[in-house]
N, C-alpha and C. Protein backbone atom coordinates (compact mmCIF):
# COMPACT_ATOMS: atom_id res chain seq x y z
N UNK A 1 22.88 76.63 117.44
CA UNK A 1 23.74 75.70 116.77
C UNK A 1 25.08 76.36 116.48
N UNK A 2 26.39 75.25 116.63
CA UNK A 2 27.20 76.13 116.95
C UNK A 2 27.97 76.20 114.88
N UNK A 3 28.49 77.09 114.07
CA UNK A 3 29.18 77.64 113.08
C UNK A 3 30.25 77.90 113.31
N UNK A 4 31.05 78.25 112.28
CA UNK A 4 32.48 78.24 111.95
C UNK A 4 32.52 79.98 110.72
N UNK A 5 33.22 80.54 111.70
CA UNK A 5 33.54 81.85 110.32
C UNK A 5 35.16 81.92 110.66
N UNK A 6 35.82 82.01 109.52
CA UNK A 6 37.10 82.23 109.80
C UNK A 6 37.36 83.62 108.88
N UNK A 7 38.08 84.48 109.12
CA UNK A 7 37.89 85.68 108.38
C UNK A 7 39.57 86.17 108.55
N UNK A 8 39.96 87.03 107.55
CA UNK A 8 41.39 87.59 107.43
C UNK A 8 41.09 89.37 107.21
N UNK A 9 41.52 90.04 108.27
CA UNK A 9 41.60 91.40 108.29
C UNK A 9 42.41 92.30 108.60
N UNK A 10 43.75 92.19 108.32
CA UNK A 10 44.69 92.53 108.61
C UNK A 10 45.36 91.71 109.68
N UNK A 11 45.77 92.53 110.78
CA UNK A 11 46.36 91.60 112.24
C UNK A 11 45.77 91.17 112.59
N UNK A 12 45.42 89.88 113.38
CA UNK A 12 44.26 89.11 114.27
C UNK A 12 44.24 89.26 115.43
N UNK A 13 45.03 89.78 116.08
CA UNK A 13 44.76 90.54 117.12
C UNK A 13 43.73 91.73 117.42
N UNK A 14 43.40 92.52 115.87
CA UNK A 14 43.00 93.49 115.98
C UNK A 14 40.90 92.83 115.77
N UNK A 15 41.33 91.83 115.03
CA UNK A 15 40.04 90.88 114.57
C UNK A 15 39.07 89.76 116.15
N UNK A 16 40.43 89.57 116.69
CA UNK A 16 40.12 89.12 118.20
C UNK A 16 39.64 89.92 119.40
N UNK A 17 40.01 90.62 119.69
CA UNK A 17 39.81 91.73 119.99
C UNK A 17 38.07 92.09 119.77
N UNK A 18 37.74 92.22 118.76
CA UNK A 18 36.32 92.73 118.53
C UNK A 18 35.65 91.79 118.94
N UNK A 19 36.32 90.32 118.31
CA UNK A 19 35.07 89.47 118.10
C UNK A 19 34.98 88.22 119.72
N UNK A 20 35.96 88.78 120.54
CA UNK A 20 36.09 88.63 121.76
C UNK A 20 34.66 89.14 123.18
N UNK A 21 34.54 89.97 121.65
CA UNK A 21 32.87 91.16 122.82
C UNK A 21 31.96 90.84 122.23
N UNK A 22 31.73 89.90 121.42
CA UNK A 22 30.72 89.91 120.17
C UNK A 22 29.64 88.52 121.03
N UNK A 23 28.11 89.17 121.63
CA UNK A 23 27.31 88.29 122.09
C UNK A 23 27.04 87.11 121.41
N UNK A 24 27.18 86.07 121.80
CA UNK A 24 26.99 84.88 120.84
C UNK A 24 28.09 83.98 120.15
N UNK A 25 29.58 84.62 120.54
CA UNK A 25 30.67 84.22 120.06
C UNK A 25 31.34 83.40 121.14
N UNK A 26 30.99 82.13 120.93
CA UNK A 26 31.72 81.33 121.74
C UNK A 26 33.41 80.96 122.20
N UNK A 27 33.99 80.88 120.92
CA UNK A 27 35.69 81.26 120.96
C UNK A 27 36.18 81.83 119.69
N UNK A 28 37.39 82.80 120.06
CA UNK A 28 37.92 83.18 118.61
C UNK A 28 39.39 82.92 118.71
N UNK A 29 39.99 82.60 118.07
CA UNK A 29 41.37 81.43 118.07
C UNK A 29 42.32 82.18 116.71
N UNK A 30 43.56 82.87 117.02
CA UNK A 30 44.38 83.46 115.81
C UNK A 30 44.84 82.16 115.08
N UNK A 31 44.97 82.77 113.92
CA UNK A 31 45.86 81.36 113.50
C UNK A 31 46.04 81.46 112.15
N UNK A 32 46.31 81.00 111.00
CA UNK A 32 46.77 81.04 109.63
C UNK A 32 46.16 80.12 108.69
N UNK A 33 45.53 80.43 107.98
CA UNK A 33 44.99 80.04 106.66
C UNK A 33 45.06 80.56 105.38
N UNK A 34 44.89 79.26 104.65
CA UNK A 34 45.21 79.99 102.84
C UNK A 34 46.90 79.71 102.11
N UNK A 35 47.55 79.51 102.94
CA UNK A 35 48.71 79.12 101.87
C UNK A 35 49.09 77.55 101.97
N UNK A 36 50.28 77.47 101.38
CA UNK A 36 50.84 75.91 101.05
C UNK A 36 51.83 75.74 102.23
N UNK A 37 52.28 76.11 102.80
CA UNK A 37 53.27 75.23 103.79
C UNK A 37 52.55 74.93 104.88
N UNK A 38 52.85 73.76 105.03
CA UNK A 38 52.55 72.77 106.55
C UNK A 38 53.31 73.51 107.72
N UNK A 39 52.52 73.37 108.88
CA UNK A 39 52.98 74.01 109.99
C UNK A 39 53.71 75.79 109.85
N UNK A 40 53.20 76.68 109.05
CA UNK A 40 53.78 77.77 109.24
C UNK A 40 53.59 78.22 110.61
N UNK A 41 54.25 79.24 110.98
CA UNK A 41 54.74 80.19 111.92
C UNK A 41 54.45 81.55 111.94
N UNK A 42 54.49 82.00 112.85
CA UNK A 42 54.19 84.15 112.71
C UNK A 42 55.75 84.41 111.77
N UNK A 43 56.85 83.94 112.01
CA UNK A 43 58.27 84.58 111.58
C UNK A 43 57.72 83.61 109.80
N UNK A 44 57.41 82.90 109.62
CA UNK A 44 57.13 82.47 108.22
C UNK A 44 56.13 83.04 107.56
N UNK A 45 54.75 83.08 108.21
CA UNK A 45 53.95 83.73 107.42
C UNK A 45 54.35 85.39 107.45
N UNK A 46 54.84 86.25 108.37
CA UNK A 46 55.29 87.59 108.26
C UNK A 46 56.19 87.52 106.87
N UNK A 47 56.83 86.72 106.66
CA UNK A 47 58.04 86.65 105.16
C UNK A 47 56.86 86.80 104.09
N UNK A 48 56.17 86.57 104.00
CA UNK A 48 55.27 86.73 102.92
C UNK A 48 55.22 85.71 101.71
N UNK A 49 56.25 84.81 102.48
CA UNK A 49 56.46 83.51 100.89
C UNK A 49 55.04 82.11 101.07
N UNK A 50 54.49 82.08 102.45
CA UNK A 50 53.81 80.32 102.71
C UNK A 50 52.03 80.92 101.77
N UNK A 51 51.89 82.19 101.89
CA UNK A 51 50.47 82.22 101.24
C UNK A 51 49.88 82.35 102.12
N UNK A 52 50.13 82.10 103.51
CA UNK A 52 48.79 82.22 104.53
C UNK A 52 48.63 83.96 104.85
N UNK A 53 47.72 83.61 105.03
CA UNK A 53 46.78 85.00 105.60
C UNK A 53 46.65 85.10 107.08
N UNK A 54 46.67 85.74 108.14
CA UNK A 54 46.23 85.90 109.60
C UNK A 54 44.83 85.90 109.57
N UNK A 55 44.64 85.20 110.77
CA UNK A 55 42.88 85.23 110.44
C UNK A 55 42.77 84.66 111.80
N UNK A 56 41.21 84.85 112.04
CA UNK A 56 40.48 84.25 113.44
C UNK A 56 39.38 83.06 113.08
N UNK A 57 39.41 82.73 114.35
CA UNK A 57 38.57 81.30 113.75
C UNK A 57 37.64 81.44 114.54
N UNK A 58 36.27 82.38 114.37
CA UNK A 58 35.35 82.28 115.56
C UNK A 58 34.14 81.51 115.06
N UNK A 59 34.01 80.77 116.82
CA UNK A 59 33.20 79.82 116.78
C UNK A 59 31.81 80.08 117.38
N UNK A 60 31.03 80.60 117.24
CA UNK A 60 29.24 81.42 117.43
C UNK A 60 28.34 80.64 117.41
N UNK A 61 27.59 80.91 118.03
CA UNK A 61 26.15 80.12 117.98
C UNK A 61 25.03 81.25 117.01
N UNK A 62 24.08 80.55 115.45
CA UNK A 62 23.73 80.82 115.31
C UNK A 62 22.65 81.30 115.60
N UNK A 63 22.09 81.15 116.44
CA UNK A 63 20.46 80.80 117.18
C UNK A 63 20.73 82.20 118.00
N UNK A 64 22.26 82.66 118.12
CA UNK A 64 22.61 84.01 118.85
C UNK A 64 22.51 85.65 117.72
N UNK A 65 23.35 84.88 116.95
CA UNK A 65 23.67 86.06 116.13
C UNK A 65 24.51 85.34 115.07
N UNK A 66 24.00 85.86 113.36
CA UNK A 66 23.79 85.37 112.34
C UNK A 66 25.59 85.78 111.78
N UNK A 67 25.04 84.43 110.62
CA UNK A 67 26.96 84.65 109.80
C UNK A 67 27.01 86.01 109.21
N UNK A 68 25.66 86.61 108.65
CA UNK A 68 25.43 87.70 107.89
C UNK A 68 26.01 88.83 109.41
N UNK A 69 25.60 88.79 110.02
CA UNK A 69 25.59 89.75 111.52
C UNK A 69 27.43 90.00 111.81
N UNK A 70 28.16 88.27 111.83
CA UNK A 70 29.44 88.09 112.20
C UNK A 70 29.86 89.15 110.56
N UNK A 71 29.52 88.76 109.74
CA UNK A 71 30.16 89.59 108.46
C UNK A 71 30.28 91.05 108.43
N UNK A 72 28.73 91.51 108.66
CA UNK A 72 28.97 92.94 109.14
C UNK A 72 29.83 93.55 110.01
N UNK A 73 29.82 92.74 111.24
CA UNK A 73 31.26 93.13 112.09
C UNK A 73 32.24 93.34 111.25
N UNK A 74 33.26 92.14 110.88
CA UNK A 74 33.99 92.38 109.91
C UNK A 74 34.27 93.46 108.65
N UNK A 75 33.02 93.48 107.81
CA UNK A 75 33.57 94.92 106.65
C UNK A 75 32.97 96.20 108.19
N UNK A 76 32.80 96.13 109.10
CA UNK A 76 32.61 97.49 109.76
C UNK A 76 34.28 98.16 110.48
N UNK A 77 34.89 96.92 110.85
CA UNK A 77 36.12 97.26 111.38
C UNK A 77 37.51 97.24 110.78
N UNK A 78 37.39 96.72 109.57
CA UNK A 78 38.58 96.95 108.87
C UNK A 78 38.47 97.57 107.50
N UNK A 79 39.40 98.05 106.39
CA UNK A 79 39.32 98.58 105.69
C UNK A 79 39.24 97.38 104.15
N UNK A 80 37.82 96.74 103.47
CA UNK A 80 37.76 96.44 102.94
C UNK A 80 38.60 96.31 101.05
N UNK A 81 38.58 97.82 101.00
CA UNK A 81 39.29 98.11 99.76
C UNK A 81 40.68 97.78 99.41
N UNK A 82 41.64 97.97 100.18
CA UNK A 82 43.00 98.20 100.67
C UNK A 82 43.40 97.07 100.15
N UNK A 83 44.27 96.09 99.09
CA UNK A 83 44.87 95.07 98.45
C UNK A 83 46.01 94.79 99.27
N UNK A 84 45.90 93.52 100.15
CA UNK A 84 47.36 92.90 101.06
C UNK A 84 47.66 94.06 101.85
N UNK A 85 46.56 95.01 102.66
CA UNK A 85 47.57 95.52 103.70
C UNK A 85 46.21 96.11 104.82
N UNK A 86 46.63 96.42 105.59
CA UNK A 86 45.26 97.33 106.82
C UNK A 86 46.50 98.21 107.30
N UNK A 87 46.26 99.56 107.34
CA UNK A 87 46.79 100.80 107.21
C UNK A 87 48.63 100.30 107.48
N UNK A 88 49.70 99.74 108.08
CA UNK A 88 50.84 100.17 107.79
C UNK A 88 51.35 98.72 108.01
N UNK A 89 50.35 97.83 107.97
CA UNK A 89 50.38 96.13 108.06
C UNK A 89 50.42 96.07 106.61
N UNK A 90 51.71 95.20 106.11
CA UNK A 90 51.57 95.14 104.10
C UNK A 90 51.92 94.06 104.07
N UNK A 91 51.61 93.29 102.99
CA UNK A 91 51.59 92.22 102.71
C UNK A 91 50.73 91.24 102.81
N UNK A 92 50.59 89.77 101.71
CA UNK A 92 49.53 89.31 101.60
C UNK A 92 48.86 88.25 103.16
N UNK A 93 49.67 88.54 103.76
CA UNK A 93 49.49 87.93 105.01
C UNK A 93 48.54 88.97 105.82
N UNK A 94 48.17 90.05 105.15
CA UNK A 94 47.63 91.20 105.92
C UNK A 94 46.32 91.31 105.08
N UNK A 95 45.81 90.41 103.90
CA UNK A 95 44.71 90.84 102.94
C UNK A 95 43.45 90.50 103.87
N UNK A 96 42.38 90.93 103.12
CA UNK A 96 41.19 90.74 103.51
C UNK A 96 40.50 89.58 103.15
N UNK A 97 40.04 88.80 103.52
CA UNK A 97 39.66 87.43 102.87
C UNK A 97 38.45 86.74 103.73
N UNK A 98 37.06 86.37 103.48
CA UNK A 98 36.74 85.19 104.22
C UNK A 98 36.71 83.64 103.12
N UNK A 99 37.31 83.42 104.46
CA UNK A 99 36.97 81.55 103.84
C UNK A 99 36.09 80.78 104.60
N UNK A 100 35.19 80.58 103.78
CA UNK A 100 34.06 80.26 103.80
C UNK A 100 34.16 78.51 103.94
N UNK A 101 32.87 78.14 104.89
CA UNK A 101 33.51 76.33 105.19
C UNK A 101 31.95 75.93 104.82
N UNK A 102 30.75 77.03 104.09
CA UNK A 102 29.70 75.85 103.10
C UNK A 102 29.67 76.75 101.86
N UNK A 103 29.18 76.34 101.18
CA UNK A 103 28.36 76.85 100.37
C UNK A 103 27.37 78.26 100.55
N UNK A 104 26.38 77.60 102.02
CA UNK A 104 25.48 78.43 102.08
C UNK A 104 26.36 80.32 102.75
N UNK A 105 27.17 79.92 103.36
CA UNK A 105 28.16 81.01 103.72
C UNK A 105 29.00 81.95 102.59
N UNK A 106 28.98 81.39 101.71
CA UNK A 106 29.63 81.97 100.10
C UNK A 106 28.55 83.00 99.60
N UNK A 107 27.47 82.22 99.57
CA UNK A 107 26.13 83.19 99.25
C UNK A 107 26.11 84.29 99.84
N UNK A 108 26.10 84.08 101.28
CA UNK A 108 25.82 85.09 102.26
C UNK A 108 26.98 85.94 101.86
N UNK A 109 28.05 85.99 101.81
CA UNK A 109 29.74 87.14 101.84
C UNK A 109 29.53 87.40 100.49
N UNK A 110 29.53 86.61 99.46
CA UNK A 110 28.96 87.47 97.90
C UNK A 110 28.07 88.48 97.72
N UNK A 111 26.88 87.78 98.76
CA UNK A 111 25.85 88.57 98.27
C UNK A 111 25.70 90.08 99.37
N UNK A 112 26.44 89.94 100.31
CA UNK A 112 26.96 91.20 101.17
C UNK A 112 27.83 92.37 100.56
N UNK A 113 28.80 91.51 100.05
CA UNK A 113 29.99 92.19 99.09
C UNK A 113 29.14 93.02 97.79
N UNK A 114 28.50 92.35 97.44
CA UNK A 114 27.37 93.02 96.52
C UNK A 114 26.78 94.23 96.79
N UNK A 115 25.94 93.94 98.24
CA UNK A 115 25.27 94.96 98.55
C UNK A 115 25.34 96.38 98.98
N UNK A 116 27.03 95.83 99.27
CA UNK A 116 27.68 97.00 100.07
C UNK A 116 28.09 98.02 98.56
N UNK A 117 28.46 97.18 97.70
CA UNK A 117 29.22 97.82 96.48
C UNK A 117 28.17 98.37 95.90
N UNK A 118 26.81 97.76 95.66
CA UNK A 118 25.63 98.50 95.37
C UNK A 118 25.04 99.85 96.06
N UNK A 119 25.77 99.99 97.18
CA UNK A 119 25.16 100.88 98.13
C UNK A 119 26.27 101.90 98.49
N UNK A 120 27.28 101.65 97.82
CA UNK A 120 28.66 102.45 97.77
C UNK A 120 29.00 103.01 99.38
N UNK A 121 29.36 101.40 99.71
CA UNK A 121 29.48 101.94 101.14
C UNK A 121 31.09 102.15 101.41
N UNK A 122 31.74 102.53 100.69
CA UNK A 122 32.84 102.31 100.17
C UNK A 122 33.63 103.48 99.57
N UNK A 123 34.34 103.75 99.61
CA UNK A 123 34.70 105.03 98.19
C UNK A 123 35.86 104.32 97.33
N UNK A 124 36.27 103.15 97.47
CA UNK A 124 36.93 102.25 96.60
C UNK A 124 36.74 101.06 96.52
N UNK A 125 36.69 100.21 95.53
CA UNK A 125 36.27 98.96 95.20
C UNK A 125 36.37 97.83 96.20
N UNK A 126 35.85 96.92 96.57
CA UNK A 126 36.14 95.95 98.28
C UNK A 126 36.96 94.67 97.32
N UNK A 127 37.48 94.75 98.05
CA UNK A 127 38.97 93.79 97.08
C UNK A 127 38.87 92.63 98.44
N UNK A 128 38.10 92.19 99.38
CA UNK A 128 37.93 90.88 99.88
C UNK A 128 38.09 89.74 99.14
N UNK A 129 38.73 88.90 98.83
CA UNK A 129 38.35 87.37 98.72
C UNK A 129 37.69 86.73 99.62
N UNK A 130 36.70 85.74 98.69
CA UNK A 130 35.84 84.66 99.16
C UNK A 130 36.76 83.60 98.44
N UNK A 131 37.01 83.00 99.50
CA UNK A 131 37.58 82.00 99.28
C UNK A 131 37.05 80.17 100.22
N UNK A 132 37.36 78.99 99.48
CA UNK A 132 37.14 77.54 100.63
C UNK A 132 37.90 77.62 101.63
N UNK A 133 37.29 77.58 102.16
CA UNK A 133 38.05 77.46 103.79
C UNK A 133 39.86 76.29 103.83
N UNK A 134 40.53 76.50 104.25
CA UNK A 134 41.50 74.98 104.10
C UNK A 134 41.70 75.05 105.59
N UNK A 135 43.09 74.32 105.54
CA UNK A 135 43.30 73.78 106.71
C UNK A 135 43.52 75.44 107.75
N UNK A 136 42.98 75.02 109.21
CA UNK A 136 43.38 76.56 109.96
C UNK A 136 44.52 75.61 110.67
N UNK A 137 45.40 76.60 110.77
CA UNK A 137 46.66 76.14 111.73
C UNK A 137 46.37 77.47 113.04
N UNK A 138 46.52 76.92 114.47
CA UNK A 138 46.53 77.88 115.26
C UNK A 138 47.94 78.50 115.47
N UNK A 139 47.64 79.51 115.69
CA UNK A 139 49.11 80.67 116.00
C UNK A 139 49.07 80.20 117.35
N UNK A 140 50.65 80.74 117.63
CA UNK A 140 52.01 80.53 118.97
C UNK A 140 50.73 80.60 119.88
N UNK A 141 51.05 80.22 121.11
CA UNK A 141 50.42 80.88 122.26
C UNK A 141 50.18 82.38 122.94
N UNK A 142 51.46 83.03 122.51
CA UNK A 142 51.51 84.49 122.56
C UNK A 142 51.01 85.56 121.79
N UNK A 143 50.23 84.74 120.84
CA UNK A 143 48.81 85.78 120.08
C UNK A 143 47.49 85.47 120.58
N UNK A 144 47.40 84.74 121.32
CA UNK A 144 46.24 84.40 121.63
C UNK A 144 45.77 85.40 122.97
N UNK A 145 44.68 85.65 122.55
CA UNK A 145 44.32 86.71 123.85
C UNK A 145 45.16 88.01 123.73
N UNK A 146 45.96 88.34 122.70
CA UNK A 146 47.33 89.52 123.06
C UNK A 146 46.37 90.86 123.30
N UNK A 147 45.50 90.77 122.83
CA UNK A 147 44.83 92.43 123.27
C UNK A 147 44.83 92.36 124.91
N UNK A 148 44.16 91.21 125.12
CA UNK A 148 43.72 91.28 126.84
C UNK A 148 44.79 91.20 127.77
N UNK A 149 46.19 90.75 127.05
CA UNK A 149 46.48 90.71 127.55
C UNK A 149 47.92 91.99 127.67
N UNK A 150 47.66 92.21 126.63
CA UNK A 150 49.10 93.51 126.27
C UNK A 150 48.39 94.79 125.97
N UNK A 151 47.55 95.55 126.74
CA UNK A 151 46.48 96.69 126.25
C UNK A 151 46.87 97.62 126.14
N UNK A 152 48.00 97.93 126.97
CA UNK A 152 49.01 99.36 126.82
C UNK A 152 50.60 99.04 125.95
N UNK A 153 50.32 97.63 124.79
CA UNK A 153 51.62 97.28 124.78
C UNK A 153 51.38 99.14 123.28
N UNK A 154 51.76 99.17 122.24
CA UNK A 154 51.70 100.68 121.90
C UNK A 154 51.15 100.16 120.61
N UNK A 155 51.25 99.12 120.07
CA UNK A 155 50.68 99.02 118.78
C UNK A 155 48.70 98.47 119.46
N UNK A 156 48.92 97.89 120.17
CA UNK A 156 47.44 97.98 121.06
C UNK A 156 46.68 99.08 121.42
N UNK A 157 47.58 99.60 121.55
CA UNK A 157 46.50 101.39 122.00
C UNK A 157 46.28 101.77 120.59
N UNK A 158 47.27 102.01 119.67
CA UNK A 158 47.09 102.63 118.40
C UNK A 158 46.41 102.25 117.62
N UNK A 159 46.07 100.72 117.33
CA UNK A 159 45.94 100.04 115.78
C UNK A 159 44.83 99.08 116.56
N UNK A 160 44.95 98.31 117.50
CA UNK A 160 43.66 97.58 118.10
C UNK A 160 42.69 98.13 118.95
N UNK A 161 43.12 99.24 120.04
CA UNK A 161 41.96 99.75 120.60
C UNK A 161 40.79 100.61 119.85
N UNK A 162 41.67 101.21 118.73
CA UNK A 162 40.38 102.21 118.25
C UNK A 162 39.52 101.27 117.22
N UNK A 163 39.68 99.98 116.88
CA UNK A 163 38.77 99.46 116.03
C UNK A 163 38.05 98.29 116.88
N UNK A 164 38.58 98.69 118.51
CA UNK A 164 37.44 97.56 119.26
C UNK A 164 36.47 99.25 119.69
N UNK A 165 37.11 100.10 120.41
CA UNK A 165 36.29 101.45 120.30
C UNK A 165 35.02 101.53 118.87
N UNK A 166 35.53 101.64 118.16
CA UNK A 166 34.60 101.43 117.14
C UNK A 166 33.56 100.52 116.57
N UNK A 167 33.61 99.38 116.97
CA UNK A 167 32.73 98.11 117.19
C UNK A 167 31.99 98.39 118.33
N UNK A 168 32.48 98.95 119.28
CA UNK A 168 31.56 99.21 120.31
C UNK A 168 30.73 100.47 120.25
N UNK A 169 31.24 101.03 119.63
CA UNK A 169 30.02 102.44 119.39
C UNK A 169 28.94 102.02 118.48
N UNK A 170 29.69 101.06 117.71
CA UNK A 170 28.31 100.80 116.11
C UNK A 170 27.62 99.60 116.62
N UNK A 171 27.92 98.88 117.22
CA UNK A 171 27.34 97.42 117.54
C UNK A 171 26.89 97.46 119.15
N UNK A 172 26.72 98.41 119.77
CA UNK A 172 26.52 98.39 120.94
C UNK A 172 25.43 97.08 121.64
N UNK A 173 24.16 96.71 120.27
CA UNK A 173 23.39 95.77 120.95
C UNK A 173 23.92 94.50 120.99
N UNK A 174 25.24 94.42 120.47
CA UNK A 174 26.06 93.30 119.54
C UNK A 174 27.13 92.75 120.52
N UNK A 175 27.27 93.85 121.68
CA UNK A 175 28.33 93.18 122.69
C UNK A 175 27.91 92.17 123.63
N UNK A 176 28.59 91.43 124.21
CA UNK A 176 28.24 90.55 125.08
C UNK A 176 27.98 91.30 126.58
N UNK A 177 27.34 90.94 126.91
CA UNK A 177 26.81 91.68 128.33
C UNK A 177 27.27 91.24 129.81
């Protein structure tokens, strides 16, 4: 059955990218959620004034691999703690956030966020928001796919390859084949 996780982890490129290899992930789509202006933009949401966040919108089959499973991806590849930024990405367009589109999905990212903090997987507090899902607006055409398609562009080698490298060493049963 097919689900909805939309998640904010800094750049979405770097979030696409992973969840591009991820068995069971039918599409993952950049795009902007969480603030107040209609129709924002990459040059609007980069200003830091509309509220939106960068985020991916992947669409999975549960019956493949679980929201709890898609979550772990997520706190495995980016830096949970870090308030509005992933290492030299700042601003609230760069925070960590899932927005959640039931109920039963709130449970699941609370009660993860919990477990992890219980289990100090962490060495600083996980400053994620759980937040309702709102409207997703999709980003330009020229974020879409940008890993696959810009792999030697230099912020791709630096900042996106080593955290798809890293998804692939920890999740190895987790890639698509």
């Amino acid at each position: 059955m097919k689900e909805i996780a939309t998640l904010a982890g800094g750049c979405f490129w770097c979030l696409e990218a992973v969840y591009d290899e991820v068995a069971g992930v039918e599409s993952v789509e950049s795009g902007y959620m969480g603030g107040t202006v209609e129709r924002p933009d990459y040059h609007s949401v980069c200003s830091g004034l509309t509220g939106h966040a960068e985020v991916v919108q992947v669409t999975f089959d549960n019956e493949v691999i679980s929201y709890r499973d898609i979550l772990e991806i997520f706190f495995a590849i980016h830096d949970p703690t870090t308030l509005n930024r992933q290492g030299n990405d700042v601003g609230t367009q760069y925070r960590s956030a899932i927005f959640v589109h039931s109920a039963e999905q709130e449970v699941i990212a609370r009660g993860l966020i919990q477990e992890l903090t219980d289990a100090r997987a962490f060495d600083d507090p996980i400053v994620t928001e759980v937040t309702k899902a709102s409207r997703f607006w999709i980003a330009e055409d020229y974020h879409q796919e940008y890993f696959a398609r810009n792999p030697h562009q230099p912020y791709c080698m630096f900042v996106v390859n080593p955290k798809v490298a890293k998804f692939r060493a920890k999740f190895a049963a987790r890639r698509r084949t």
